[in-house]
Protein backbone atom coordinates (compact mmCIF):
# COMPACT_ATOMS: atom_id res chain seq x y z
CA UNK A 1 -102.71 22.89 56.04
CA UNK A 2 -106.34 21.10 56.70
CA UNK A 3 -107.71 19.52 53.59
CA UNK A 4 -104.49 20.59 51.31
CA UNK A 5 -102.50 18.03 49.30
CA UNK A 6 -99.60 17.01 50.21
CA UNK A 7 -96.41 19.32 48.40
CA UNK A 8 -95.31 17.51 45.39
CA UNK A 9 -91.39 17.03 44.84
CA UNK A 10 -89.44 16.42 41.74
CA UNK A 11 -86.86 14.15 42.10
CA UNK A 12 -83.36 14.59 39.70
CA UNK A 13 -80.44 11.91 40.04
CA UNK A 14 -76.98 13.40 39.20
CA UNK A 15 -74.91 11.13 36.51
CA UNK A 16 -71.27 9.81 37.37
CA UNK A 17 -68.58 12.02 36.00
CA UNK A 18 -66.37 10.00 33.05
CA UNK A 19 -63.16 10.31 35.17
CA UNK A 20 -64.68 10.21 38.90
CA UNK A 21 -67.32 10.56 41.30
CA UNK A 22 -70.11 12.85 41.07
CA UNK A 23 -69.21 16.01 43.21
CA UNK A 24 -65.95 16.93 44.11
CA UNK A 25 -64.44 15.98 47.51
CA UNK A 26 -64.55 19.52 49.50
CA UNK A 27 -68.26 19.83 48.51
CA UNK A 28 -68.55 16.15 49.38
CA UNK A 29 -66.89 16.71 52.82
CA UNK A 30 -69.45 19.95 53.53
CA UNK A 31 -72.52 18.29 53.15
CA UNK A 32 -71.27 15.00 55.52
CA UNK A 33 -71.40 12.69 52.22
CA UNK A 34 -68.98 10.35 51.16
CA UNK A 35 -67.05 11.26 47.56
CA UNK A 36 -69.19 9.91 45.00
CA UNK A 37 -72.44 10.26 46.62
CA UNK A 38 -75.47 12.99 46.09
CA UNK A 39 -77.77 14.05 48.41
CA UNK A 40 -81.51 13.64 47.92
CA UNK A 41 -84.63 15.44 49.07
CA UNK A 42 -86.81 14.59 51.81
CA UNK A 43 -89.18 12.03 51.60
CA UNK A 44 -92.90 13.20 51.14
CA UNK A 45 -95.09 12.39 53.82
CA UNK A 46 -95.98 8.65 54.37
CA UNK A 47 -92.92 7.88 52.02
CA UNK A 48 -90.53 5.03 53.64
CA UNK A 49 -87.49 6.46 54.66
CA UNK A 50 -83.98 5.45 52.36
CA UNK A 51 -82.44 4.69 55.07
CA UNK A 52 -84.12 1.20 55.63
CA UNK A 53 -83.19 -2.00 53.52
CA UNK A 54 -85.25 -2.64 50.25
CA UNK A 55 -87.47 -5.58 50.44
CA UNK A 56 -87.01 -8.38 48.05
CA UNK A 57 -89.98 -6.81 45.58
CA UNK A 58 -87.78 -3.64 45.21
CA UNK A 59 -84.23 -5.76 44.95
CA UNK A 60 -86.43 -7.81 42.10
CA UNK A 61 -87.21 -4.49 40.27
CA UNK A 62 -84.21 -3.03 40.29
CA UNK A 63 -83.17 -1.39 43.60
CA UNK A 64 -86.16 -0.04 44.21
CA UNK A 65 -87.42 3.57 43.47
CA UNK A 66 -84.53 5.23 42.76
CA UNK A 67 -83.01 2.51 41.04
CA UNK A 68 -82.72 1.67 37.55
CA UNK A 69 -83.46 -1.86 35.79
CA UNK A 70 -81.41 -1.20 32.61
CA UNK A 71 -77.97 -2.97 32.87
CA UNK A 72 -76.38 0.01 31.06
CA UNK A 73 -77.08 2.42 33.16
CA UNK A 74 -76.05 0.89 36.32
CA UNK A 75 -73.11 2.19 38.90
CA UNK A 76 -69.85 2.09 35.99
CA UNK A 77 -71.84 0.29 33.61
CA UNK A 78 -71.61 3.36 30.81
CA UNK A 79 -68.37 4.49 31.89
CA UNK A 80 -67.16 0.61 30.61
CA UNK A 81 -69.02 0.84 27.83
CA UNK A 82 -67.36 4.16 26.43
CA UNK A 83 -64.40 3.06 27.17
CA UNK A 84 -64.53 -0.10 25.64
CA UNK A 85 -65.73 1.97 22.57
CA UNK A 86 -63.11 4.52 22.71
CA UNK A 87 -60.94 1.31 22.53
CA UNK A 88 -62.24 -0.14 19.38
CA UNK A 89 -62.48 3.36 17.50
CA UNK A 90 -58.74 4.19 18.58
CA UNK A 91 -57.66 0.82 17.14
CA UNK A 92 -59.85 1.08 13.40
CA UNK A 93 -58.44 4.13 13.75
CA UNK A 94 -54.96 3.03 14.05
CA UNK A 95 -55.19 0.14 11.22
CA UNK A 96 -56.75 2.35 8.51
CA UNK A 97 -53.68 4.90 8.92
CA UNK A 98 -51.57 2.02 8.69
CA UNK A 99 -52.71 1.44 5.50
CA UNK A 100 -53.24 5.10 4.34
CA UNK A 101 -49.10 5.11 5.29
CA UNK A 102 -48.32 2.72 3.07
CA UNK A 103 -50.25 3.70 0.43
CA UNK A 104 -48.52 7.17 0.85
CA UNK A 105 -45.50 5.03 0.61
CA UNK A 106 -46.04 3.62 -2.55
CA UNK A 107 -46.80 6.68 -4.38
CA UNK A 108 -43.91 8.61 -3.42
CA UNK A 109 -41.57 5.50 -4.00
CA UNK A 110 -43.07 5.01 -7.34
CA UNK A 111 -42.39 8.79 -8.22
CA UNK A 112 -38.81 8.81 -7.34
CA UNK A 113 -37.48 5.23 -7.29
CA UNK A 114 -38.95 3.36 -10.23
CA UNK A 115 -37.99 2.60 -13.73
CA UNK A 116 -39.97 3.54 -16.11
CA UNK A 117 -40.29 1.52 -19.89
CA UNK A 118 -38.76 3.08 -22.62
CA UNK A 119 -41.39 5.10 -24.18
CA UNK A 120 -41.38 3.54 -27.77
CA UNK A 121 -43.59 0.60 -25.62
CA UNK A 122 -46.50 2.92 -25.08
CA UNK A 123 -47.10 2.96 -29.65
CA UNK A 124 -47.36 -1.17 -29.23
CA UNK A 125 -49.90 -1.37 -26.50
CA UNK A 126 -53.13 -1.94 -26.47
CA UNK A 127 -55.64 1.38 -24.49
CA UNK A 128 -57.50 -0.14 -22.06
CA UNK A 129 -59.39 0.94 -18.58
CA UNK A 130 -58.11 1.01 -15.10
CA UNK A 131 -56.64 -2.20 -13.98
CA UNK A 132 -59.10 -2.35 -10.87
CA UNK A 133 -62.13 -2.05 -12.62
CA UNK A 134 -61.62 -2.94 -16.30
CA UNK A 135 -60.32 -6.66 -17.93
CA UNK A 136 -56.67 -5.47 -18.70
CA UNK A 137 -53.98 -7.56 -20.02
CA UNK A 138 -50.27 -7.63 -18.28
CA UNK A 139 -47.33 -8.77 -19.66
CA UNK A 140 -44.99 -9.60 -17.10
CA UNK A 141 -41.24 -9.94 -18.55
CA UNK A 142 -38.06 -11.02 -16.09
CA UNK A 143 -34.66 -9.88 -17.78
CA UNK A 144 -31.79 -12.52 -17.77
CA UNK A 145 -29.42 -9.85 -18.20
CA UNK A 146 -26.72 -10.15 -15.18
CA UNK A 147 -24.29 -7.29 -13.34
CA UNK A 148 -21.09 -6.24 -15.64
CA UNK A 149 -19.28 -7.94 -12.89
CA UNK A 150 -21.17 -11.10 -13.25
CA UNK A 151 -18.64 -14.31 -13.57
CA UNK A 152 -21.01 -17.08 -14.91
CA UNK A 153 -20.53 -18.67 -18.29
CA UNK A 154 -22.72 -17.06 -21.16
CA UNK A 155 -24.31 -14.35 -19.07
CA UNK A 156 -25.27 -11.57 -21.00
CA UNK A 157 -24.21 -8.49 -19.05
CA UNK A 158 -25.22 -5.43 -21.65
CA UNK A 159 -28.37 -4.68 -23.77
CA UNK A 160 -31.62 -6.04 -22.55
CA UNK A 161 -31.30 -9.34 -22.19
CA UNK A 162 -33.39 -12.35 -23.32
CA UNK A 163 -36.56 -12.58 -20.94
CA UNK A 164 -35.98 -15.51 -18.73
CA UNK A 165 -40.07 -14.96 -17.47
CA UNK A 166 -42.81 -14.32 -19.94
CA UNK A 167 -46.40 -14.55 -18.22
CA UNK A 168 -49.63 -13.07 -19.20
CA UNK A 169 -52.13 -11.86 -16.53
CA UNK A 170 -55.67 -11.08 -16.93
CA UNK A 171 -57.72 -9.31 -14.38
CA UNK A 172 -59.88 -6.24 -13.13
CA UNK A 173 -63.45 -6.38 -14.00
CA UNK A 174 -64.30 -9.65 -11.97
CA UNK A 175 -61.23 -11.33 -14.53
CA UNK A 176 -58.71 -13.53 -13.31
CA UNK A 177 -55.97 -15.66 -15.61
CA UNK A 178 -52.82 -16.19 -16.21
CA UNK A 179 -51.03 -17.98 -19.41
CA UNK A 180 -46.89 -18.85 -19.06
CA UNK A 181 -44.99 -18.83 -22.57
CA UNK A 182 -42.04 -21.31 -21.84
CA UNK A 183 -38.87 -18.91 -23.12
CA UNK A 184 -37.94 -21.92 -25.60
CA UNK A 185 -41.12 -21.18 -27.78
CA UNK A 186 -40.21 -20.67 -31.17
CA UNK A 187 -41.50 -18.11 -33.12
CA UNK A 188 -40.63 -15.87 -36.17
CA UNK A 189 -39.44 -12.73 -35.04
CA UNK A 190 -39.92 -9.40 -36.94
CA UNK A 191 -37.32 -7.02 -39.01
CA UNK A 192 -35.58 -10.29 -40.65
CA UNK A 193 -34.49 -12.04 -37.90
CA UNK A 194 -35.53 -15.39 -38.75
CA UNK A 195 -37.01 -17.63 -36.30
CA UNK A 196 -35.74 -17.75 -32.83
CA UNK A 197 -36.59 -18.79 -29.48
CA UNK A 198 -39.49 -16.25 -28.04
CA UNK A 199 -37.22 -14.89 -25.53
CA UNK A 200 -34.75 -13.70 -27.97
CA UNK A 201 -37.40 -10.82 -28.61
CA UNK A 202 -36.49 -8.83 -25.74
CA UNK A 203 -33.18 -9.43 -26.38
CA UNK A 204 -33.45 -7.95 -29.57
CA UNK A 205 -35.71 -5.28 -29.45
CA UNK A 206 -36.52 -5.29 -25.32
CA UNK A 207 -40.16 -4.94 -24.25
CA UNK A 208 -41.36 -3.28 -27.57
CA UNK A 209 -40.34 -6.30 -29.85
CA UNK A 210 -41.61 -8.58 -27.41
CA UNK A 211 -45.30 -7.13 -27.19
CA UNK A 212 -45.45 -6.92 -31.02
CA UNK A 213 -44.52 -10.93 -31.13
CA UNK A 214 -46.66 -12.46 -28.45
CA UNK A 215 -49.43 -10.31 -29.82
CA UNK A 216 -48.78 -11.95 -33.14
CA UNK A 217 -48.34 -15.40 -31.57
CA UNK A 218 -51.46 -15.79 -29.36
CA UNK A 219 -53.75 -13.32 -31.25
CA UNK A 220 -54.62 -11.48 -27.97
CA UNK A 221 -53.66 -7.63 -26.42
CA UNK A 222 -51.64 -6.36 -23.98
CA UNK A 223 -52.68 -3.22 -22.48
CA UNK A 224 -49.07 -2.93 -19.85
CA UNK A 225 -46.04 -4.44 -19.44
CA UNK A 226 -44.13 -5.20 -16.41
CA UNK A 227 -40.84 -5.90 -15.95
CA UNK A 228 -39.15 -7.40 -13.05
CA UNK A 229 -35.46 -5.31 -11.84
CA UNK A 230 -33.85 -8.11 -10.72
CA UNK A 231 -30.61 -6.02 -8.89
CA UNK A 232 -33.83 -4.69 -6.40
CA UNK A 233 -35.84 -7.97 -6.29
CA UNK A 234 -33.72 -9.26 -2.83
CA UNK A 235 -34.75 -6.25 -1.56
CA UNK A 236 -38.49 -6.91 -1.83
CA UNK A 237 -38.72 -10.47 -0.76
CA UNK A 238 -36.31 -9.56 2.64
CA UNK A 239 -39.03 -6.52 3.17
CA UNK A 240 -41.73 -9.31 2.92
CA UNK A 241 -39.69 -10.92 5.57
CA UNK A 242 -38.98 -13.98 3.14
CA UNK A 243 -41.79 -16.23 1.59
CA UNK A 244 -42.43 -19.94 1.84
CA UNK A 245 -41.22 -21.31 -1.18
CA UNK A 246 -42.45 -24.99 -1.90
CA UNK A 247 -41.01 -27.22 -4.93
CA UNK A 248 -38.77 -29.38 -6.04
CA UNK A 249 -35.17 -29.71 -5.66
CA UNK A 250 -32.91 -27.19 -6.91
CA UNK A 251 -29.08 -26.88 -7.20
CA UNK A 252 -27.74 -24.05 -8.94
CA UNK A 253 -25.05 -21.42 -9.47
CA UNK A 254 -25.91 -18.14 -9.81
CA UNK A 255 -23.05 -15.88 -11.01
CA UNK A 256 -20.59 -18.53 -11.37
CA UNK A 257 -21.68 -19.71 -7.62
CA UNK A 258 -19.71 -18.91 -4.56
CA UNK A 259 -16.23 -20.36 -6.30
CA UNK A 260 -16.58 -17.50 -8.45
CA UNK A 261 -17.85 -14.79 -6.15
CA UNK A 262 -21.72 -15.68 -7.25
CA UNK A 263 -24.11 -17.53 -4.95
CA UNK A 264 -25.23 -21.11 -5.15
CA UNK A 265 -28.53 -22.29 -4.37
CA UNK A 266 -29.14 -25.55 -2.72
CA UNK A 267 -33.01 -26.37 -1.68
CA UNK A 268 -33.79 -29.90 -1.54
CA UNK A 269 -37.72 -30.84 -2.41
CA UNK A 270 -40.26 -29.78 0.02
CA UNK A 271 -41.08 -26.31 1.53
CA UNK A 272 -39.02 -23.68 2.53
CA UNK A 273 -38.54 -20.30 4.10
CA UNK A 274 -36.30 -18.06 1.61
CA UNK A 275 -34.88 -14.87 1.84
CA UNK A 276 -33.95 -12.65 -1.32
CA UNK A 277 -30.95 -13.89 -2.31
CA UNK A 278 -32.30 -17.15 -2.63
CA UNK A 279 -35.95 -16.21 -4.08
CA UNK A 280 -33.38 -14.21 -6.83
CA UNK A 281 -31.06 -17.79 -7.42
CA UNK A 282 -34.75 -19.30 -7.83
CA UNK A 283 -36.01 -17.33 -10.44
CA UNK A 284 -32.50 -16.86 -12.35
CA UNK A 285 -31.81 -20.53 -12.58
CA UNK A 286 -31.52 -22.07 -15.88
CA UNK A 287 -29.52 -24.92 -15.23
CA UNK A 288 -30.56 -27.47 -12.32
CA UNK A 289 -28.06 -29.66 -11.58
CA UNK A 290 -30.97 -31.69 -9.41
CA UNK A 291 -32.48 -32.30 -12.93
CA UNK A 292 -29.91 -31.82 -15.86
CA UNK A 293 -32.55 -33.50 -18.23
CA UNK A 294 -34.98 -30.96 -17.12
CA UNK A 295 -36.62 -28.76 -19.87
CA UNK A 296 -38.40 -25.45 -19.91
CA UNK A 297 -41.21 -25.96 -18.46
CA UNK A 298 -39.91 -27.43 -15.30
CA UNK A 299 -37.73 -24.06 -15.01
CA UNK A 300 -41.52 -22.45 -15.14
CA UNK A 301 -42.96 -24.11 -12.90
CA UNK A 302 -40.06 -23.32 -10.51
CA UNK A 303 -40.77 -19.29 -11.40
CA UNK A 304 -44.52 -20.08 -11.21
CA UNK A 305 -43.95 -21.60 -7.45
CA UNK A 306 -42.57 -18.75 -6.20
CA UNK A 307 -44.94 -16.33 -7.32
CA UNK A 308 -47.39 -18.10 -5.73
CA UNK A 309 -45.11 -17.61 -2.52
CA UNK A 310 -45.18 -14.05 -2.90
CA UNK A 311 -48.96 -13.46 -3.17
CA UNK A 312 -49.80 -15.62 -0.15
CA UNK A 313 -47.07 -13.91 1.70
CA UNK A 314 -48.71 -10.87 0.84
CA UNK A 315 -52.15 -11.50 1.67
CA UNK A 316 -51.28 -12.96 5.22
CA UNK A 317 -51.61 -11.13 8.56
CA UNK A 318 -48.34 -11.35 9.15
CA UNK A 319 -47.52 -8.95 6.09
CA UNK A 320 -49.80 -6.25 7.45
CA UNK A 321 -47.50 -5.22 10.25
CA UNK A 322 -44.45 -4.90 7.75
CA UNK A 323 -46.74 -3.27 4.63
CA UNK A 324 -44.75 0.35 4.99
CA UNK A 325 -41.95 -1.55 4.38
CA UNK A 326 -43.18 -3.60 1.41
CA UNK A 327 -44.76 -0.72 -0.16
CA UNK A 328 -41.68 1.37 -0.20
CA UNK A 329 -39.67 -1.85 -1.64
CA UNK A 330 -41.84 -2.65 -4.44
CA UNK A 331 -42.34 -0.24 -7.05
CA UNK A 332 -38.33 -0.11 -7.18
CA UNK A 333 -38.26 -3.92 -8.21
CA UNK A 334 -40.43 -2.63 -10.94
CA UNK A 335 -39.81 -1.64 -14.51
CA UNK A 336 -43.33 -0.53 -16.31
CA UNK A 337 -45.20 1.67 -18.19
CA UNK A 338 -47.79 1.88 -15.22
CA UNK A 339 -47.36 5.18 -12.89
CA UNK A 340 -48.07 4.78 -8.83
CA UNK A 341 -51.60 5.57 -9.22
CA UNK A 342 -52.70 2.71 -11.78
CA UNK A 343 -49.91 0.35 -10.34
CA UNK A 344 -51.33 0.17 -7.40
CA UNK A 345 -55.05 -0.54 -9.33
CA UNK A 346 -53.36 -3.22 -10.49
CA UNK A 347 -52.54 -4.95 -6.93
CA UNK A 348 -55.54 -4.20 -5.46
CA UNK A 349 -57.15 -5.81 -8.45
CA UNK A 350 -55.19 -8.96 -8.58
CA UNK A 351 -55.58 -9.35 -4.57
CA UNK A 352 -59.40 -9.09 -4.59
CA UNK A 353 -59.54 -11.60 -7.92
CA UNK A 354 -58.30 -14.67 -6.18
CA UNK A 355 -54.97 -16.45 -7.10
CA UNK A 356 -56.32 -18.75 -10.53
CA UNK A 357 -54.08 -21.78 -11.69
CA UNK A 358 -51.33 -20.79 -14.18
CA UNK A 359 -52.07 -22.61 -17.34
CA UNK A 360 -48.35 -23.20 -19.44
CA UNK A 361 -48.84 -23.09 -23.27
CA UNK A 362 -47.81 -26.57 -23.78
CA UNK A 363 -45.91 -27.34 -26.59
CA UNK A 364 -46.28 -30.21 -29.57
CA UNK A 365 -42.97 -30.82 -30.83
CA UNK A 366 -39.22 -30.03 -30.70
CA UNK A 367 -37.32 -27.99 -33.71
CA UNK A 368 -33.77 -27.18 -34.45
CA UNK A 369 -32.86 -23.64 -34.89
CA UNK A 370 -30.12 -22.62 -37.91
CA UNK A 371 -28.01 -22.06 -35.11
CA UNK A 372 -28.47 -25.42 -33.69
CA UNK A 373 -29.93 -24.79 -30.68
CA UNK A 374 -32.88 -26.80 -29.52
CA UNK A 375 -36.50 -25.39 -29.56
CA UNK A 376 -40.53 -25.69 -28.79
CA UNK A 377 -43.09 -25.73 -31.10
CA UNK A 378 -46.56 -24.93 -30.03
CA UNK A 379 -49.28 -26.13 -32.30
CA UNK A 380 -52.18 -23.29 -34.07
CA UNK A 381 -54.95 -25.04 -32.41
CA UNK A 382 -53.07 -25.36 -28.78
CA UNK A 383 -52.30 -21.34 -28.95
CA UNK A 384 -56.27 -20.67 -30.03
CA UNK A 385 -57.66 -23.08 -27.37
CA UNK A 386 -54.91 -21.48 -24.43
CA UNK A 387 -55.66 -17.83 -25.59
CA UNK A 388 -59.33 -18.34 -25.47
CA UNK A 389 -59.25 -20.05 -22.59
CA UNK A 390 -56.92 -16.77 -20.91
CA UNK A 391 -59.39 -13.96 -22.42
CA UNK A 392 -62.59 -16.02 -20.71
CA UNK A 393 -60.87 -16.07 -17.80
């Protein structure tokens, strides 16, 4: 070729397949190379042959000139790494329609299997924003109303039933509170009925008369009410797969206890894991024959206890794998004026807020009733400094 320049070559290397080798076997087999392997051009002239072993300059570098000196790109090294991805996306994948499930869940359980409030509630509350975003006030009311088959002495079986649970919950909008009203409170209740203990409201005029009367009482509105359906609140905690309850000792007969074909509750002091009967005995009890003496604010903290159990049961990992099941448990064990939609605002409001100490409107003095039963009285300046305290929250 005389004084001509050497031919110049272009040199292409073929990337790995995802699932195999880079040609085929058969192909492989024709051209005498192992599965896996490509062939490459002739060297130019002068150019070492490939056939020798690379000198320590070249292993340094990378393999020499063929070779690569990113990590990433060597023999498998993207194949991992796509896999690995593939891995990670599959499993986000999987945990975000876990939760779009049980969302789906709630909804359609909240159109067809809860309770709604009577609508007469909707003319006492207070308009307000969505529970997520917005301060909004809840009034959460538990009914002491038992089944008509119910065999414990004074159980009120028809009608609404006295509220054994009054609390007040603040939150959405970067809020958090909550205020217990111990159910011996006495108050003046509307329509000529004289004054009675605050739970006698509900009993009276259910969850209308009893918005109209704490509103009066603590000078502060309610925007929803909640009430808990006791005959589907097992149901819930078992779904949960029980809560750690802790607290004091507790004896009590639910229903006339077990003599009578009720249940009775016996949980000495300490912490416990409780299923739904039990969590039910819990929040039903009114007489503790661990503390005879005891008065109504023990019976709240008792109530308060185990809803504390129920929102750290809720917010642990271990209630992630069974959240289908909670979500389609839940809105049945509610009675409100909330749909699906906002109820679920709601949770995801108080579970981003942060659990905040309970404060119990404490009261001053004791009072006899014309019926001569035994009452609370809660002094003007302790329900001012407690329902400030609750709106600041």
């Amino acid at each position: 070729m005389g004084s001509e320049e050497p031919p110049q070559y272009t040199r292409y290397r073929a990337r790995r397949r995802l699932l195999g080798g880079g040609r085929d076997a058969s192909t492989a087999a024709r051209e005498g190379l192992r599965p896996g392997r490509v062939a490459e051009p002739p060297p130019r002239p002068g150019e070492p042959g490939r056939g020798r072993a690379p000198d320590a300059g070249e292993i340094r570098s990378g393999g020499g000139r063929g070779g690569s000196s990113r990590p990433g790109l060597r023999a498998g090294g993207w194949r991992r790494w796509t896999t690995r991805k593939r891995i990670v996306l599959g499993v986000l994948a999987l945990l975000i329609g876990w939760v779009l499930l049980s969302v789906l869940l709630f909804l359609v359980s909240s159109h067809f299997n809860r309770t709604p409030l009577e609508s007469n509630v909707a003319s006492v509350l207070d308009p307000a924003g969505n529970p997520l975003t917005s301060a909004n006030n809840i009034l959460v009311l538990g009914s002491d109303r038992r089944q008509k088959d119910s065999r414990e002495p004074g159980a009120e079986k028809s009608g609404p039933g006295r509220s054994d649970t009054i609390l007040l919950i603040r939150t959405g909008g970067g809020h958090s509170a909550r205020l217990s009203i111990p159910r011996d409170t006495v108050v003046e209740l509307p329509h000529g009925q004289g004054l009675q203990k605050i739970n006698a409201a509900h009993a009276f005029g259910g969850a209308e008369e009893s918005v109209e009367v704490i509103k009066k009482f603590l000078g502060v509105p309610i925007n929803h009410v909640v009430e808990v359906n006791f005959e589907n609140f097992p149901q819930l905690i078992d779904a949960m797969g029980g809560v750690d309850y802790k607290g004091g000792c507790i004896i009590s007969r639910i229903n006339g206890g077990f003599a009578n074909g009720g249940y009775t509750l016996r949980l000495p002091a300490g912490t416990h894991h409780i299923e739904g009967r039990q969590a039910l005995a819990i929040a039903r009890t009114r007489e503790n024959l661990c503390q005879p003496n005891a008065n109504d604010i023990q019976r709240e903290e008792h109530q308060q206890a185990l809803f504390n159990a129920m929102k750290s049961r809720l917010l642990s990992p271990s209630s992630f794998i069974r959240l289908p099941w909670i979500a389609w448990n839940a809105p049945p064990a509610i009675i409100s004026d909330m749909s699906g939609p906002t109820l679920l605002s709601l949770f995801a409001g108080m579970a981003v807020s942060g659990t905040p100490p309970t404060r119990v409107l404490k009261p001053s003095g004791g009072v006899t009733l014309p019926n001569g039963g035994a009452g609370l009285t809660v002094s003007e300046a302790e329900r001012r400094r407690d329902a400030e305290a609750f709106m600041s929250g």
